[in-house]
C-alpha atoms as a PDB file:
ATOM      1  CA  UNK A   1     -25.240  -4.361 -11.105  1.00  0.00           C
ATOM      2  CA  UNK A   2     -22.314  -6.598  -9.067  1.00  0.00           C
ATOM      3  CA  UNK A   3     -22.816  -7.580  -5.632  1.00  0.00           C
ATOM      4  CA  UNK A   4     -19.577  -7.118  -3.650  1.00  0.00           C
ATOM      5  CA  UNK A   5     -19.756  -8.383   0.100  1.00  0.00           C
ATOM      6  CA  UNK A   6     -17.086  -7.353   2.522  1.00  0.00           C
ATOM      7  CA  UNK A   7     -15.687  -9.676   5.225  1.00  0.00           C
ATOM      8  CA  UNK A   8     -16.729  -8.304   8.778  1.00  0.00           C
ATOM      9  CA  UNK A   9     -12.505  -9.224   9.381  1.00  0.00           C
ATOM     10  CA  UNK A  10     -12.256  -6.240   7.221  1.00  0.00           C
ATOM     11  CA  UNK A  11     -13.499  -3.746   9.835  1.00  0.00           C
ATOM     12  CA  UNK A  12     -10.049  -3.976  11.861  1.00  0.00           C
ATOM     13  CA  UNK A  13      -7.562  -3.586   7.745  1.00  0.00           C
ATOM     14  CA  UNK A  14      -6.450  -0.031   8.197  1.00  0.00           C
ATOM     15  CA  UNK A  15      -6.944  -0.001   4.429  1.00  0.00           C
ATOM     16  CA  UNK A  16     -10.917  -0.298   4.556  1.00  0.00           C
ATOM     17  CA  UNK A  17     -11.029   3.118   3.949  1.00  0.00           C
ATOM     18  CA  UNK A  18      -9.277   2.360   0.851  1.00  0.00           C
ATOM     19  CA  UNK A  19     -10.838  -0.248  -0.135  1.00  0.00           C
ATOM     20  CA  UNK A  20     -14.231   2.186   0.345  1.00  0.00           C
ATOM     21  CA  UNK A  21     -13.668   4.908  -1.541  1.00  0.00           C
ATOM     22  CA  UNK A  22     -12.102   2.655  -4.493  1.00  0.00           C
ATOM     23  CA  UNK A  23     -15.214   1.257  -5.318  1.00  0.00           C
ATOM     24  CA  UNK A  24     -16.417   4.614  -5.635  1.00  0.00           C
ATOM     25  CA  UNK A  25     -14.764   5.530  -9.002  1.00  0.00           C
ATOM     26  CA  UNK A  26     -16.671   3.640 -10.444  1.00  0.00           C
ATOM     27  CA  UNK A  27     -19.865   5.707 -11.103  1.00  0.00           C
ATOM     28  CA  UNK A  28     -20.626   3.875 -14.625  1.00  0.00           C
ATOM     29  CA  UNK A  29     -20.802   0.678 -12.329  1.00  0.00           C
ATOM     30  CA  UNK A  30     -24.334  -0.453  -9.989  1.00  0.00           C
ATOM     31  CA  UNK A  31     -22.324  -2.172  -6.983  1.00  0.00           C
ATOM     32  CA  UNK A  32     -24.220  -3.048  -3.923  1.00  0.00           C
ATOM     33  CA  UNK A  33     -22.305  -3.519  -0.878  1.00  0.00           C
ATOM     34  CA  UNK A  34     -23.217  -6.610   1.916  1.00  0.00           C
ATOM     35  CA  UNK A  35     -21.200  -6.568   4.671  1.00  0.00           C
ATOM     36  CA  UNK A  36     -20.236  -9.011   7.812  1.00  0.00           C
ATOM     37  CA  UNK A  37     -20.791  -8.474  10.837  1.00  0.00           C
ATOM     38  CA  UNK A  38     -16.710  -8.766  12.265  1.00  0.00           C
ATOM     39  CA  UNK A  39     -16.400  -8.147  16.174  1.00  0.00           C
ATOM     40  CA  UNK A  40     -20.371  -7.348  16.381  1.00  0.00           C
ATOM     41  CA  UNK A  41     -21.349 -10.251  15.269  1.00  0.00           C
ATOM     42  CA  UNK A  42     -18.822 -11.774  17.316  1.00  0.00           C
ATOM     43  CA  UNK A  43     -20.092 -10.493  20.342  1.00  0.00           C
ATOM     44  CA  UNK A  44     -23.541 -11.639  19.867  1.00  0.00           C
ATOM     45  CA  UNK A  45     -22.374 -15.196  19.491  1.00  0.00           C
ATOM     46  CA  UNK A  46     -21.208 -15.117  22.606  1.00  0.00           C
ATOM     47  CA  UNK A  47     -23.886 -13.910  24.310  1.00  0.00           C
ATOM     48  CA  UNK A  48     -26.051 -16.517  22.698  1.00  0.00           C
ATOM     49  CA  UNK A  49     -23.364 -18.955  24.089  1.00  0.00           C
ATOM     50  CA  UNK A  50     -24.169 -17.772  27.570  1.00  0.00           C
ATOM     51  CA  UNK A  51     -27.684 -17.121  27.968  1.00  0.00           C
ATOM     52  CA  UNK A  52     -31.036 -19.047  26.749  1.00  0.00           C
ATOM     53  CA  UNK A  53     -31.639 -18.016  22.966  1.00  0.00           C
ATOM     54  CA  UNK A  54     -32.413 -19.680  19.836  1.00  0.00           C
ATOM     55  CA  UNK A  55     -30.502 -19.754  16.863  1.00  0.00           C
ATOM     56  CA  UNK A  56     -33.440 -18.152  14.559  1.00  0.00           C
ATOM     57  CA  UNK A  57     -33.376 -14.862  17.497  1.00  0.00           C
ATOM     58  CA  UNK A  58     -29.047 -14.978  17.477  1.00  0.00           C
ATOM     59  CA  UNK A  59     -29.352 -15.026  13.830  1.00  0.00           C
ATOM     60  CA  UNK A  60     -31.252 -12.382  13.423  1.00  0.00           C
ATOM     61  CA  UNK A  61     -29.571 -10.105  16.027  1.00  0.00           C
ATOM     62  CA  UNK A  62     -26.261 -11.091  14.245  1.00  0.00           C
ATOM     63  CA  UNK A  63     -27.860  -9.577  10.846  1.00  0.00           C
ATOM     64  CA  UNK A  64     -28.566  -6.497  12.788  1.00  0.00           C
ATOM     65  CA  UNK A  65     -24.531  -6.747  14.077  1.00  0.00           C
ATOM     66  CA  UNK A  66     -24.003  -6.381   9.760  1.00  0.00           C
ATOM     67  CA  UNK A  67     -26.149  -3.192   9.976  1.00  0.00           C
ATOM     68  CA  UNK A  68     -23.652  -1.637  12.459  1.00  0.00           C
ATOM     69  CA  UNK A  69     -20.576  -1.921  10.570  1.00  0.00           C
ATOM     70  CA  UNK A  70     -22.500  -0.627   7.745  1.00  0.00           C
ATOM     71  CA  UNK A  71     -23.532   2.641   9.140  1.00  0.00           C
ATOM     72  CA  UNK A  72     -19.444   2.737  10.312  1.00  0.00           C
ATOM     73  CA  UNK A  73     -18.828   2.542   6.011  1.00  0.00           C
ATOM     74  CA  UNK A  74     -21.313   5.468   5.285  1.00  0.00           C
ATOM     75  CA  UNK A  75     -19.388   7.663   8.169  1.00  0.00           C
ATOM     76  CA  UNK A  76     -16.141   6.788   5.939  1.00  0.00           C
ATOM     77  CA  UNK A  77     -17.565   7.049   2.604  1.00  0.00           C
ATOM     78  CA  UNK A  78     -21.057   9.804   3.295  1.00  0.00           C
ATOM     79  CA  UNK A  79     -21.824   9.190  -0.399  1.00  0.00           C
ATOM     80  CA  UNK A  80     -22.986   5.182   0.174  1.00  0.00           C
ATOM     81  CA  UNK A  81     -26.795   4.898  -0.329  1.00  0.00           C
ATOM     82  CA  UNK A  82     -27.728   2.996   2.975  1.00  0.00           C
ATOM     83  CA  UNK A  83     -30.925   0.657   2.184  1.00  0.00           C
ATOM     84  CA  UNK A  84     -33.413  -2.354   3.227  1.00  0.00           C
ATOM     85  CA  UNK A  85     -35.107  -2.343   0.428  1.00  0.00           C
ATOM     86  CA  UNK A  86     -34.350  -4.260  -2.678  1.00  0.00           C
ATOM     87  CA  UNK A  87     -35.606  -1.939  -5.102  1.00  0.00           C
ATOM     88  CA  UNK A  88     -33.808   0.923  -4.515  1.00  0.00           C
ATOM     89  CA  UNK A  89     -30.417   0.018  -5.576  1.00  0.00           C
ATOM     90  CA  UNK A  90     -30.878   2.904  -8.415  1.00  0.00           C
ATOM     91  CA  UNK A  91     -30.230   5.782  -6.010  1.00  0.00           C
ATOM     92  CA  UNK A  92     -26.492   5.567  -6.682  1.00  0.00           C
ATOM     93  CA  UNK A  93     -23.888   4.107  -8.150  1.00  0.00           C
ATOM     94  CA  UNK A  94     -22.766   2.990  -4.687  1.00  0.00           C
ATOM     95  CA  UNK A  95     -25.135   1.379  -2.063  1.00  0.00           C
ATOM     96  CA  UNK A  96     -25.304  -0.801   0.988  1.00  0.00           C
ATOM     97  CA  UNK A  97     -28.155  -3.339   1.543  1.00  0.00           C
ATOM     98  CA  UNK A  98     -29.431  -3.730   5.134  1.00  0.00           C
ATOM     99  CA  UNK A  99     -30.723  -7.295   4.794  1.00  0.00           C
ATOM    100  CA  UNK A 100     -32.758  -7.880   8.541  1.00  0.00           C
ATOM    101  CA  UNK A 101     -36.114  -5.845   7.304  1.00  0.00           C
ATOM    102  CA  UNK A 102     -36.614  -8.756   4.626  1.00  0.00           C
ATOM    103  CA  UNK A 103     -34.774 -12.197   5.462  1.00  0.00           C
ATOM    104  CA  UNK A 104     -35.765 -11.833   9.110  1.00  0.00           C
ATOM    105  CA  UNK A 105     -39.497 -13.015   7.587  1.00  0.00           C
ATOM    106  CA  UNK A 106     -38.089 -14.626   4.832  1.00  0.00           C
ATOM    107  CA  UNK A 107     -39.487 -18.329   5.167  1.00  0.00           C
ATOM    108  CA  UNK A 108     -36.885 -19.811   2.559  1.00  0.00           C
ATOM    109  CA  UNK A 109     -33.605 -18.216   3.708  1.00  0.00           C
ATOM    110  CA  UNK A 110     -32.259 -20.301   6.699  1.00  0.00           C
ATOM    111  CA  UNK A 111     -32.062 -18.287  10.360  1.00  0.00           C
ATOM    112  CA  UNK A 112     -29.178 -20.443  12.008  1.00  0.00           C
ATOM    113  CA  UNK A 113     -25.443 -19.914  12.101  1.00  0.00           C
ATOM    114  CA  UNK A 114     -24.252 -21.492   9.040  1.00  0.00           C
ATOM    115  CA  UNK A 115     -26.455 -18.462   7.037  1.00  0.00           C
ATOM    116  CA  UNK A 116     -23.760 -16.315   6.894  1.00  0.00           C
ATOM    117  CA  UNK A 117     -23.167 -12.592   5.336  1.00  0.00           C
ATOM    118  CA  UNK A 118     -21.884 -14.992   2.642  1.00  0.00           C
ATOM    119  CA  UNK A 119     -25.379 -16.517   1.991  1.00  0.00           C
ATOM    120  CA  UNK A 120     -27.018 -12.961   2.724  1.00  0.00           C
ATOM    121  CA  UNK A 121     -25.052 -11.981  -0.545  1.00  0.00           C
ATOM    122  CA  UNK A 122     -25.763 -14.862  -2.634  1.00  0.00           C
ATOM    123  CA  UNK A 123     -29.986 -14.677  -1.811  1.00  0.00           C
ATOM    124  CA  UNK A 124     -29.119 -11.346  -2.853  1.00  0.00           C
ATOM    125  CA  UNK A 125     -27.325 -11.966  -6.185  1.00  0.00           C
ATOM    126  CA  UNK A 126     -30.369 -14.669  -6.879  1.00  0.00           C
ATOM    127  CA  UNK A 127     -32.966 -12.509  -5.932  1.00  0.00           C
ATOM    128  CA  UNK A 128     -32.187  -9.364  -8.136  1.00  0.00           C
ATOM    129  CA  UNK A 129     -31.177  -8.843 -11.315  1.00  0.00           C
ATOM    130  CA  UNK A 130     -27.256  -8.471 -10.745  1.00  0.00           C
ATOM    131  CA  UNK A 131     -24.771 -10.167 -13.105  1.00  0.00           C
ATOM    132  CA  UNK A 132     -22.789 -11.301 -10.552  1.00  0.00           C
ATOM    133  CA  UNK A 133     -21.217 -11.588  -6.786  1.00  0.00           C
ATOM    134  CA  UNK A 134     -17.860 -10.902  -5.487  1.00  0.00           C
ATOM    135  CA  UNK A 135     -16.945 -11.583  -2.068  1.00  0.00           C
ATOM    136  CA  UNK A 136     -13.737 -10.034  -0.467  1.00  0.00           C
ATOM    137  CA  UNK A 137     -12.122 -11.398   2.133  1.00  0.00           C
ATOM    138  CA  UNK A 138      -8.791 -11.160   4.505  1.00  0.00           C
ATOM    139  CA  UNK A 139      -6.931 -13.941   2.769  1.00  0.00           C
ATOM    140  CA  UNK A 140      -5.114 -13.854  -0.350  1.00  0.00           C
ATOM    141  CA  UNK A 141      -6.175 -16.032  -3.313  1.00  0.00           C
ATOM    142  CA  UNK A 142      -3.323 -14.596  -5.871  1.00  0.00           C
ATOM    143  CA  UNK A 143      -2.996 -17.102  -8.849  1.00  0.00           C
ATOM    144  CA  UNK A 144      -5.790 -18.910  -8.045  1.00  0.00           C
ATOM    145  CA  UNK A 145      -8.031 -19.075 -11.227  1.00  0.00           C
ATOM    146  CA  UNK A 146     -10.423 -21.357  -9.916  1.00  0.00           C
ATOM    147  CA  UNK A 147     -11.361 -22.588  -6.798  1.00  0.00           C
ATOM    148  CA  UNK A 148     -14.216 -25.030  -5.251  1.00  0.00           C
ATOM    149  CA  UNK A 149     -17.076 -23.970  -3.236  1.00  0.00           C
ATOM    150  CA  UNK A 150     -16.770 -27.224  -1.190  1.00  0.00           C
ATOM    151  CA  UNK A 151     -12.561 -26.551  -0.689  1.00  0.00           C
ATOM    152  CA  UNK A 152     -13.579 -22.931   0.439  1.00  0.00           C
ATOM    153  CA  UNK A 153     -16.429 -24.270   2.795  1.00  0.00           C
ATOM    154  CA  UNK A 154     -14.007 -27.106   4.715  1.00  0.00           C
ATOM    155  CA  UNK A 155     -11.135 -24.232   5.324  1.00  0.00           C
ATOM    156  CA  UNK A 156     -14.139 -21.862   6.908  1.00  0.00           C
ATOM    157  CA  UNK A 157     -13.469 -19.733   4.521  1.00  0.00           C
ATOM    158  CA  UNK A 158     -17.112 -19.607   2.949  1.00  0.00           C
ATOM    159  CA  UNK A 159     -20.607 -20.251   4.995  1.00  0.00           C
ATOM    160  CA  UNK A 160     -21.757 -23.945   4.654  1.00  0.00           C
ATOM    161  CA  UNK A 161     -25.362 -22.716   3.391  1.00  0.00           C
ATOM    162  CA  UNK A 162     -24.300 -20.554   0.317  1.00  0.00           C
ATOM    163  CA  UNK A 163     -25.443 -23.072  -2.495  1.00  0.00           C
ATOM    164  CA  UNK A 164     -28.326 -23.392  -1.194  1.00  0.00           C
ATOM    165  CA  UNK A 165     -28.944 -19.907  -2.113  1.00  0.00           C
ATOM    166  CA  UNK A 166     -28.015 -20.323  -5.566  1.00  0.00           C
ATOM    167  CA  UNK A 167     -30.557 -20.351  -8.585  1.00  0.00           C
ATOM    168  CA  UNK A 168     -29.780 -20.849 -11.935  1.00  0.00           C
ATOM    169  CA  UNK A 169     -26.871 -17.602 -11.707  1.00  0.00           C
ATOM    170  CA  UNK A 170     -23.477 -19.097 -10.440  1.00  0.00           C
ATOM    171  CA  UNK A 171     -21.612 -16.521 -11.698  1.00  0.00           C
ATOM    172  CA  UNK A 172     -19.350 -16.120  -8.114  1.00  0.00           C
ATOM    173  CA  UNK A 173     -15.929 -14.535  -7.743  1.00  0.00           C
ATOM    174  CA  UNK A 174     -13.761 -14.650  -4.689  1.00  0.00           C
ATOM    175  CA  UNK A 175     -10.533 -11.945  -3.989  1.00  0.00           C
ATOM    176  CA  UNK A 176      -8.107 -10.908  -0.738  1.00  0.00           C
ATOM    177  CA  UNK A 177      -6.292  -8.003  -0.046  1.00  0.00           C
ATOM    178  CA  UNK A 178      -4.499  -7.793  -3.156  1.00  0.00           C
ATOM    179  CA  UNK A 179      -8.406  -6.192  -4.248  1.00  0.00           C
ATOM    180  CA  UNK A 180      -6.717  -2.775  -3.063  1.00  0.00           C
ATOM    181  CA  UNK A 181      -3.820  -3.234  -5.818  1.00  0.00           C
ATOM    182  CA  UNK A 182      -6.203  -3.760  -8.646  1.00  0.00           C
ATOM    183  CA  UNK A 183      -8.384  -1.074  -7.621  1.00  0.00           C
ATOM    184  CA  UNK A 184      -4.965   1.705  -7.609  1.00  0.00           C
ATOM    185  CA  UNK A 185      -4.040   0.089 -11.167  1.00  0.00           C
ATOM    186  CA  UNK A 186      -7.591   0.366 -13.136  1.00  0.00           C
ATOM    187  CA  UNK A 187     -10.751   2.260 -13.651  1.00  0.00           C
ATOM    188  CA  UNK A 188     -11.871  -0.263 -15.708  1.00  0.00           C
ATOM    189  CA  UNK A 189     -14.976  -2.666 -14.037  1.00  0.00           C
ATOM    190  CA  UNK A 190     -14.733  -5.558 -16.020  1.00  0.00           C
ATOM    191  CA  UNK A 191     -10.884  -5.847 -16.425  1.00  0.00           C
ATOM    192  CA  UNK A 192     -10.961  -5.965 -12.310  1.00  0.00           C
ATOM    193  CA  UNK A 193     -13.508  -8.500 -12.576  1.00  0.00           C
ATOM    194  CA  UNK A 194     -11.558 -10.827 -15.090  1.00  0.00           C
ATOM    195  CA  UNK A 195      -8.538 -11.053 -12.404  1.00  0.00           C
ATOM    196  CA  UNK A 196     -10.465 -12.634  -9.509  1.00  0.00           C
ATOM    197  CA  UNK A 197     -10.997 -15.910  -8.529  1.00  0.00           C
ATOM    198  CA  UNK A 198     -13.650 -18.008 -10.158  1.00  0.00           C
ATOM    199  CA  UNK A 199     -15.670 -20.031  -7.405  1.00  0.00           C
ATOM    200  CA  UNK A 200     -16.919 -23.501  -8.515  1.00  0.00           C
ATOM    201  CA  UNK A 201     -20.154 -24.586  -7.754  1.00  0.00           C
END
């Protein structure tokens, strides 16, 4: 089982759909999908910005902003298994994980801004037995072997709270846009997975 989390940024690509449906081919594969939150999440920040609210209540309300662009994925793609549990990621081959229902009470998992869809994916990936996370994003990282967790965290590219949610797994993979050209020129998992980015911890 891989976790793959998709950049909220990804909700305005015209090639989501794409991207979607290409991770559906592969039905020997477990993938669970995490998603960001994009322009919902967006919004709630700045309604935190304007009224009296804490960052543990915006936090959680932006969680629930992920849960809306991932009901707009199963309208594109009916067949993803929508769930908040973490045991049920043996339904199908191809499922999304509402994470509010558990890391809303979840003493160890931080409620503030820098807790990310990011670190929602990595508690994820250390909490279950996957072999392995892979999160997409807008930008391009073509040629890049290897990159630093720290580097990726100064350009806001990654959340600053991700290692904290990493236990002994640090298996982490990082890919762009160019994910849609490796998904039209193989069927085969593990090939894909030996072409992304490594991220350093």
């Amino acid at each position: 089982m891989w976790i793959v989390k998709i950049g909220g940024s990804w909700l305005k690509n015209p090639k989501l759909p794409i991207l979607i449906n290409s991770l559906q081919k592969f039905s020997k594969q477990k993938i669970v999908l995490v998603v960001g939150g994009g322009v919902f999440a967006e919004t709630v920040r700045s309604v935190y910005k304007s009224i009296k609210m804490n960052q543990e209540t915006g936090h959680i309300l932006a969680m629930k902003a992920t849960e809306i662009f991932a009901y707009y994925l199963k309208a594109i793609n009916p067949n993803i298994s929508i769930t908040f549990k973490i045991t049920n990621f043996f339904v199908k081959n191809l499922n999304l994980w509402l994470p509010t229902e558990i890391l809303s009470y979840e003493e160890k998992f931080e409620k503030n801004w820098e807790s990310t869809s990011d670190s929602i994916a990595t508690w994820l990936y250390s909490n279950t037995k996957s072999k392995g996370v892979i999160f997409i994003k807008s930008l391009s990282f073509l040629n890049e072997e290897k990159l630093k967790l720290k580097d990726l965290q100064k350009k806001n590219i990654m959340d600053l709270n991700v290692k904290k949610y990493i236990t002994r797994k640090k298996n982490l993979k990082i890919v762009g846009p160019e994910i849609i050209d490796l998904f039209e020129n193989s069927t085969d998992w593990e090939y894909i997975v030996s072409k992304l980015s490594k991220v350093v911890v």
